[in-house]
Protein backbone atom coordinates (compact mmCIF):
# COMPACT_ATOMS: atom_id res chain seq x y z
CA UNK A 1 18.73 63.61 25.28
CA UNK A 2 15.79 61.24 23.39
CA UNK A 3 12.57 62.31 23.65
CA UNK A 4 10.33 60.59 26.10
CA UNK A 5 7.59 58.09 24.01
CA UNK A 6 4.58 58.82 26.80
CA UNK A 7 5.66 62.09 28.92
CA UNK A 8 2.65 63.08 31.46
CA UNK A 9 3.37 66.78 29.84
CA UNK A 10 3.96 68.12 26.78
CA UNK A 11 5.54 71.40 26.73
CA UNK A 12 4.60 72.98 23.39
CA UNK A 13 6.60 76.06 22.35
CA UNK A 14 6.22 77.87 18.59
CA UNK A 15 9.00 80.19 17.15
CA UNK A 16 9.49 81.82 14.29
CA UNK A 17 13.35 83.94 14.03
CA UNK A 18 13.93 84.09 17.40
CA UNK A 19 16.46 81.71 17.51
CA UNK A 20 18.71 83.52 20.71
CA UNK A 21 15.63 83.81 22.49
CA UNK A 22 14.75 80.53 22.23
CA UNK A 23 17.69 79.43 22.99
CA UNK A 24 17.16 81.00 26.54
CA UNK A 25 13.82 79.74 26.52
CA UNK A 26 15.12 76.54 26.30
CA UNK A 27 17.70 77.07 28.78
CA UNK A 28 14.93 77.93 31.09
CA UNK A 29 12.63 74.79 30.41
CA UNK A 30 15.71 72.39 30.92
CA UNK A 31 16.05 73.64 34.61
CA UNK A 32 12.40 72.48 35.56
CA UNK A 33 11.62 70.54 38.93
CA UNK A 34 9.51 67.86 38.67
CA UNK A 35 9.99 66.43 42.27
CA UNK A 36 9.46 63.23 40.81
CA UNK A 37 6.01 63.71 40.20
CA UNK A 38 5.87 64.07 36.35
CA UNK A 39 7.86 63.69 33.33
CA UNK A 40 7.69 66.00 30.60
CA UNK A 41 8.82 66.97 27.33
CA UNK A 42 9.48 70.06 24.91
CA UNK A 43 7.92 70.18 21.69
CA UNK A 44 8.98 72.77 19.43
CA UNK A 45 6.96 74.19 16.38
CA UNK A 46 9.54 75.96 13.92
CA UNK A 47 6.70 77.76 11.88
CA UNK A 48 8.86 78.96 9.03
CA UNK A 49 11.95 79.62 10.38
CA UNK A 50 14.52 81.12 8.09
CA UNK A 51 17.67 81.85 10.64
CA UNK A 52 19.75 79.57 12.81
CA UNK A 53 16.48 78.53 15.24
CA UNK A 54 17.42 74.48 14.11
CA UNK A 55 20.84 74.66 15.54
CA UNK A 56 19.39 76.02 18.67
CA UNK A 57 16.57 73.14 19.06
CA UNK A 58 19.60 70.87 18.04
CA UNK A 59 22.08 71.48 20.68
CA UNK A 60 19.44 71.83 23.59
CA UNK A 61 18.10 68.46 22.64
CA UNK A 62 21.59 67.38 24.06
CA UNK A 63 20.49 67.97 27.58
CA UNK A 64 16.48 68.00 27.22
CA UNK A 65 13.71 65.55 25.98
CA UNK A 66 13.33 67.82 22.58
CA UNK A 67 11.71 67.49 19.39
CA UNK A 68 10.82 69.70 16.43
CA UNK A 69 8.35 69.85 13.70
CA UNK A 70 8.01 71.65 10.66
CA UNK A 71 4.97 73.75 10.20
CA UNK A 72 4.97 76.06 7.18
CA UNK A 73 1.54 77.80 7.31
CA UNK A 74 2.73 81.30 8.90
CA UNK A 75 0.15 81.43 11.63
CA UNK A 76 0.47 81.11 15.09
CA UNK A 77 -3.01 79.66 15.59
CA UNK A 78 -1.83 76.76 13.03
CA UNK A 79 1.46 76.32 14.74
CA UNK A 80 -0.24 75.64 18.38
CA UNK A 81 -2.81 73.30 16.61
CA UNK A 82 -0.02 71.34 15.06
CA UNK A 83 1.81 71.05 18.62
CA UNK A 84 -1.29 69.75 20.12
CA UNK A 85 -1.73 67.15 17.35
CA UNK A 86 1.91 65.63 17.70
CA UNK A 87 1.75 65.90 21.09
CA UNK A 88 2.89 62.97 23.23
CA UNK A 89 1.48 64.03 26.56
CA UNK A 90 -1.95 63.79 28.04
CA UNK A 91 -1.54 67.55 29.15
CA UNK A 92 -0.30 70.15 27.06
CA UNK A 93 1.25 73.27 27.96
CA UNK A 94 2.21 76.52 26.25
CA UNK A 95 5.46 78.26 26.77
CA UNK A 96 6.69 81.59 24.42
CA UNK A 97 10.16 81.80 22.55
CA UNK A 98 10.43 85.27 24.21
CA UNK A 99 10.14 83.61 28.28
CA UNK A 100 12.09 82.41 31.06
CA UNK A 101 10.28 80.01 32.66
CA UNK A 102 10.83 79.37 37.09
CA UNK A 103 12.11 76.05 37.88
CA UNK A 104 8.79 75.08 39.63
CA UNK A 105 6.90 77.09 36.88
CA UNK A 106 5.59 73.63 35.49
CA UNK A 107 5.62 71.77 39.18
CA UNK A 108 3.17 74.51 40.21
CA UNK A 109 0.43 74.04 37.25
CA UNK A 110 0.50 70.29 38.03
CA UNK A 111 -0.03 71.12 41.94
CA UNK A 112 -2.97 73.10 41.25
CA UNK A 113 -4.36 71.38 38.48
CA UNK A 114 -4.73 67.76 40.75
CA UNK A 115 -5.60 69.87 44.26
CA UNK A 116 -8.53 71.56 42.16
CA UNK A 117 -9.15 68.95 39.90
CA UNK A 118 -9.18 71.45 36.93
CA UNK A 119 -8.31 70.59 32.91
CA UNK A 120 -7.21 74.06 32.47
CA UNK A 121 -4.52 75.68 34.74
CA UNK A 122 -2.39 78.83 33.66
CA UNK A 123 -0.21 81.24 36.03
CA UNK A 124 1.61 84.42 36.31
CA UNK A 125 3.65 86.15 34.09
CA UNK A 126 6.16 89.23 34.86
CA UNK A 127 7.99 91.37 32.85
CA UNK A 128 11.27 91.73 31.87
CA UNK A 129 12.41 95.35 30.54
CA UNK A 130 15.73 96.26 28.72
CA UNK A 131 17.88 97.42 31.04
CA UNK A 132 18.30 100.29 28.87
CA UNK A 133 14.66 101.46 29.16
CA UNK A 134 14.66 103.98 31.65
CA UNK A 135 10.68 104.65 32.07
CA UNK A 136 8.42 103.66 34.38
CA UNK A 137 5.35 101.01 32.61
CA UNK A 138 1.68 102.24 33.40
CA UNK A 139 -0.69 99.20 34.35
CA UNK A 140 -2.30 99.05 30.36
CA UNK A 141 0.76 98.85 28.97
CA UNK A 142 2.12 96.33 31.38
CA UNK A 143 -1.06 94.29 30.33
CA UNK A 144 -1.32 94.27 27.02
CA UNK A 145 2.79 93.12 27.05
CA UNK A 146 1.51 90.12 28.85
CA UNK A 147 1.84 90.37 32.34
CA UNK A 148 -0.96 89.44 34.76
CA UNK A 149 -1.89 90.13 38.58
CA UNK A 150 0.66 87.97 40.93
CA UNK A 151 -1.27 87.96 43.91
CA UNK A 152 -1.01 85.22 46.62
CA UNK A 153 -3.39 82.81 46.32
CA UNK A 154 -5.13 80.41 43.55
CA UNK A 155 -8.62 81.70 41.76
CA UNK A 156 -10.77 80.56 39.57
CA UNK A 157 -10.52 82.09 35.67
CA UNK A 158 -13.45 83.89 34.96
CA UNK A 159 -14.90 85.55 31.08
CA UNK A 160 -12.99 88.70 32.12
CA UNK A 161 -9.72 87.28 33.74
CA UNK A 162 -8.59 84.75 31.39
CA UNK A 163 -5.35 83.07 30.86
CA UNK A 164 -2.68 83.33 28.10
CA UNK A 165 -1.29 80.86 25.82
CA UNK A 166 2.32 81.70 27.34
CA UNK A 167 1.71 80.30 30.46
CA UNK A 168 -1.34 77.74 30.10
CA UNK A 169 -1.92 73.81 30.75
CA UNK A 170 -5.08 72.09 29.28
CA UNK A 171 -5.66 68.52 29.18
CA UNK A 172 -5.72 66.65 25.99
CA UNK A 173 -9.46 65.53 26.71
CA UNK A 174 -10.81 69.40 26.33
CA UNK A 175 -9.64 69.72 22.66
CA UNK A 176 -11.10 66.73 22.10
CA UNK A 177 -14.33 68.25 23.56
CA UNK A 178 -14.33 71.91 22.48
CA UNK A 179 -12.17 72.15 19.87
CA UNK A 180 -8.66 73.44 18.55
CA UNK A 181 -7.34 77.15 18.46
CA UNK A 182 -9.73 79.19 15.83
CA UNK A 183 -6.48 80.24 13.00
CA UNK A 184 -9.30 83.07 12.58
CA UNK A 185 -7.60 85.22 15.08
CA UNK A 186 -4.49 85.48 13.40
CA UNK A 187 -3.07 88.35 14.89
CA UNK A 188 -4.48 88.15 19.11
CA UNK A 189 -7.25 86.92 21.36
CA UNK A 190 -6.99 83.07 19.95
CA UNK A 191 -6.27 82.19 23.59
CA UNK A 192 -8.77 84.34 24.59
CA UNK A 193 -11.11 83.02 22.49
CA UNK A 194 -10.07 79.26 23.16
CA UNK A 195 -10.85 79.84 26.87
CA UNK A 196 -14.68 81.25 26.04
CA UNK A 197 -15.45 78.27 24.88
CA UNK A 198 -14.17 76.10 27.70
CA UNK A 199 -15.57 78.65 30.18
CA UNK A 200 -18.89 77.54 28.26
CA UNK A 201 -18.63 74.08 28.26
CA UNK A 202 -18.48 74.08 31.92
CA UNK A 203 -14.73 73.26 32.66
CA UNK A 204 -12.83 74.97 34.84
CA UNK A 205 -10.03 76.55 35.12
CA UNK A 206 -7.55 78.29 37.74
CA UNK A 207 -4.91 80.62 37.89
CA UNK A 208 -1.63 79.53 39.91
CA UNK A 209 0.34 83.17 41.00
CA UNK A 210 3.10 80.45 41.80
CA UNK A 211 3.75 79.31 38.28
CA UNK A 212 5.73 82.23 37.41
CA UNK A 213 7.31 83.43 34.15
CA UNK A 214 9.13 86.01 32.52
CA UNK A 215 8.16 87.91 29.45
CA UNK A 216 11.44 88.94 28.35
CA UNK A 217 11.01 92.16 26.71
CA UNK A 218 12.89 93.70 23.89
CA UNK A 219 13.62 97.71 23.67
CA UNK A 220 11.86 97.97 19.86
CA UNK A 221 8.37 96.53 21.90
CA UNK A 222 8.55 99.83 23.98
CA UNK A 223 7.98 102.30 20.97
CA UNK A 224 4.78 104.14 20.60
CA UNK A 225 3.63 102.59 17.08
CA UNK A 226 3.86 99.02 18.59
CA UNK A 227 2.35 99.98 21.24
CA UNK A 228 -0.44 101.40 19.20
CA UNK A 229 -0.70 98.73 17.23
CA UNK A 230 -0.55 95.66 19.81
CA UNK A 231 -3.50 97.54 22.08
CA UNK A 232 -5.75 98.14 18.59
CA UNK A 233 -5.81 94.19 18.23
CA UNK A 234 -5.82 93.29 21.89
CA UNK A 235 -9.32 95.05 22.21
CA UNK A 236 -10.93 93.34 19.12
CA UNK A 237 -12.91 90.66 21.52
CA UNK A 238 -13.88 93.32 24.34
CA UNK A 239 -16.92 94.50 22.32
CA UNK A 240 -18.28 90.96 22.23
CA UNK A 241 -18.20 90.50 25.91
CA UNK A 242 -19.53 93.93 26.65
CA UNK A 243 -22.42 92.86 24.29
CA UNK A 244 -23.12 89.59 25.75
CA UNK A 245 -22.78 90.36 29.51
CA UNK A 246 -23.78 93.38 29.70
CA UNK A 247 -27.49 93.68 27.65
CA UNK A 248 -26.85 93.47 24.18
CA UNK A 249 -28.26 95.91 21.81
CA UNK A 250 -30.19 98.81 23.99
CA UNK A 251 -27.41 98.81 26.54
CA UNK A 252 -24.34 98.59 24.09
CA UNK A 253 -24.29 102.20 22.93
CA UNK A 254 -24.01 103.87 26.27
CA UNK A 255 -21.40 101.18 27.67
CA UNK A 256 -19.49 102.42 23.96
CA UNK A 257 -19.80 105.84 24.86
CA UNK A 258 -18.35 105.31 28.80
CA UNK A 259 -15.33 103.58 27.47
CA UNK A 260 -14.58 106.55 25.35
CA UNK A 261 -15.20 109.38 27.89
CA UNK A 262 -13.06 106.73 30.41
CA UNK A 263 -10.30 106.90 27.77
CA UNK A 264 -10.22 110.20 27.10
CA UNK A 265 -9.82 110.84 30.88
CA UNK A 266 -7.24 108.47 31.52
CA UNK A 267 -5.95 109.95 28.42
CA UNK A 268 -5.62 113.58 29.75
CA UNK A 269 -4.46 112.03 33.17
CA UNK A 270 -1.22 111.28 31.90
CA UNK A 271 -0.66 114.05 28.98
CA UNK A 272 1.07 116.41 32.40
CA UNK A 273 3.62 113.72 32.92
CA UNK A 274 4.38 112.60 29.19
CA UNK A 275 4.78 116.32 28.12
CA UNK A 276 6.48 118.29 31.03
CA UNK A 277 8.57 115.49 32.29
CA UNK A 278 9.19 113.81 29.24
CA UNK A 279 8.09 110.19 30.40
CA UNK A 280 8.24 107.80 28.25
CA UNK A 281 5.97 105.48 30.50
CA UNK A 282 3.11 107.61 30.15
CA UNK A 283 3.61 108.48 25.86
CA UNK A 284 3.20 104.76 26.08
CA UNK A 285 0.48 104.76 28.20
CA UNK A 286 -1.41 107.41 26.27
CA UNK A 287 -1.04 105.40 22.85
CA UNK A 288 -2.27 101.82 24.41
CA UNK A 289 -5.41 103.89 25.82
CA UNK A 290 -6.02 105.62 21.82
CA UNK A 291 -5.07 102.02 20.47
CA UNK A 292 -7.37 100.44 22.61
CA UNK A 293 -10.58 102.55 22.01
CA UNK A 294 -9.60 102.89 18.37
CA UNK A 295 -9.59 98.99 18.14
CA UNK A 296 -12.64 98.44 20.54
CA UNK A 297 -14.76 101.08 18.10
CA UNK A 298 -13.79 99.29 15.38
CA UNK A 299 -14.99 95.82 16.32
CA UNK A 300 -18.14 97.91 18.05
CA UNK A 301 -19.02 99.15 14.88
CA UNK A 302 -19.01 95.93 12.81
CA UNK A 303 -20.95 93.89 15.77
CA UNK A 304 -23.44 96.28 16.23
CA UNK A 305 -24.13 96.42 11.94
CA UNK A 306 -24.15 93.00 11.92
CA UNK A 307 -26.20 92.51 14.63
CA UNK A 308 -28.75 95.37 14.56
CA UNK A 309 -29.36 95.27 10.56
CA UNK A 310 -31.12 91.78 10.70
CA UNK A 311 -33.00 93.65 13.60
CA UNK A 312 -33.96 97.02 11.29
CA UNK A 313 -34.92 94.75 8.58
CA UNK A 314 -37.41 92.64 10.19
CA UNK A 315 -39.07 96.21 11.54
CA UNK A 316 -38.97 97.52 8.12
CA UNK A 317 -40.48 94.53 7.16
CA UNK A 318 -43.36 94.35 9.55
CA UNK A 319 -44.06 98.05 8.94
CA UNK A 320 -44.64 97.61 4.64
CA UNK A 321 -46.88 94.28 5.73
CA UNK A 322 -48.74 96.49 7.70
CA UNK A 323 -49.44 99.11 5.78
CA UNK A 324 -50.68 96.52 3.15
CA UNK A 325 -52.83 95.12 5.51
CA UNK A 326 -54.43 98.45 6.76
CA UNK A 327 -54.54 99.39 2.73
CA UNK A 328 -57.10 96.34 2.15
């Protein structure tokens, strides 16, 4: 099927050797519903693929308004930036090579993005486990894998419940206005850090539970070590709210000190169940909670050098001109 010269939306979705899982992904993003209220298209980033991923964007172009560029940088903050550039659409939204989207998954932004006249819309996203994996996900883990609250109704984002690039539609206007994705955060929080800065500027936007997708998950995700790792860089950007919200310098130390005794409690919360029943659930549990206050003290520690030397300097300072002064 050709691509559509001036879609209303611009579906832009980055992979990298995942070709059967985009090729599901794609599956799912052919079944949309428009209802006749939008027309669309699928814009795929290959960012340096080496296995069969063409052949897949290839044969679902058959049956859906496809195209594909080339981006070579290896950097997922690169790879969105390019989709937005050669994007046809006035809005642009952000789909995963590893999700199943909900036939009404994009109908649903659009309704709530025109009935609260937002430029930012995003909605829910659920998990989907190996059926081989026979533990039971505590609510960290399920987080940092992506998924978010379902509730019922609509609400408005806020600095500590924002979207994710997986399931997110922004209108070409606020890059214009704010800027692209920062290809500083390489590794996580680029969406996070996107949406701080159009929290800032004033726009708003609102979470649809309705627009629904699925985070397909695969069994080598629900190891320890990845675990580890994945909640050590999802907390990198925590520190920097805690220190802007919540009274900067003075106030810092002791909120520090909370999230480890909190961690360390949640910590020996679920050491019963991961050691005398053997759940796997909770060993995973246990390693997001380390991860995460092993990656928050990291970040701490930087932010509060970088921010208190200038600080201890400038006393320092004052103190020698002093004690010239008083030597006169």
């Amino acid at each position: 099927m050709s691509a559509i010269n001036q879609p209303d939306i611009t579906v832009v979705l980055c992979t990298r050797n995942r070709a059967e899982m985009l090729r599901d992904a794609l599956l799912s993003l052919g079944a949309l519903k428009t209802d006749g209220q939008f027309t669309y298209e699928v814009l795929v980033v290959d960012n340096g693929s080496t296995d069969h991923t063409c052949e897949v964007i290839q044969a679902a172009a058959a049956d859906l308004p496809t195209r594909s560029i080339w981006e070579g940088a290896l950097s997922l903050p690169v790879a969105r930036n390019r989709g937005v550039r050669e994007a046809r659409g006035a809005w642009i939204a952000f789909f995963d090579d590893d999700q199943l989207a909900d036939t009404h998954w994009l109908l649903e932004l659009w309704r709530v993005a025109r009935e609260k006249n937002a430029s930012c819309a995003g909605g829910a996203v659920r998990l989907k486990l190996p059926v081989e994996w026979n533990g039971r996900l505590r609510p960290l883990s399920r987080m940092l894998l992506g998924e978010t609250p379902v509730g019922e109704t609509p609400i408005r984002y806020t600095t500590r419940f924002t979207p994710g690039t997986g399931n997110l539609m922004i209108h070409r206007q606020v890059f214009e206005q704010i800027g692209l994705f920062d290809d500083a955060f390489r590794l996580r929080n680029e969406d996070t850090e996107l949406f701080l800065r159009i929290e800032k500027a004033g726009i708003a936007g609102w979470y649809n539970p309705a627009a629904r997708v699925e985070h397909v998950i695969p069994l080598s995700r629900l190891r320890w070590r990845y675990m580890a790792r994945l909640s050590q860089q999802s907390s990198q950007m925590i520190p920097q709210l805690d220190w802007q919200d919540r009274g900067g310098a003075w106030v810092f130390p002791l909120l520090w000190a909370a999230r480890w005794i909190r961690a360390g409690g949640n910590m020996l919360k679920d050491l019963p169940s991961a050691s005398l029943r053997r759940d796997p659930g909770a060993w995973l549990e246990i390693c997001s909670r380390l991860g995460t206050i092993i990656g928050y003290s990291q970040a701490a520690f930087k932010l509060y050098r970088r921010s208190v030397r200038p600080l201890s300097e400038n006393i320092v300072a004052n103190a020698a001109a002093w004690h010239r002064r008083s030597e006169r």
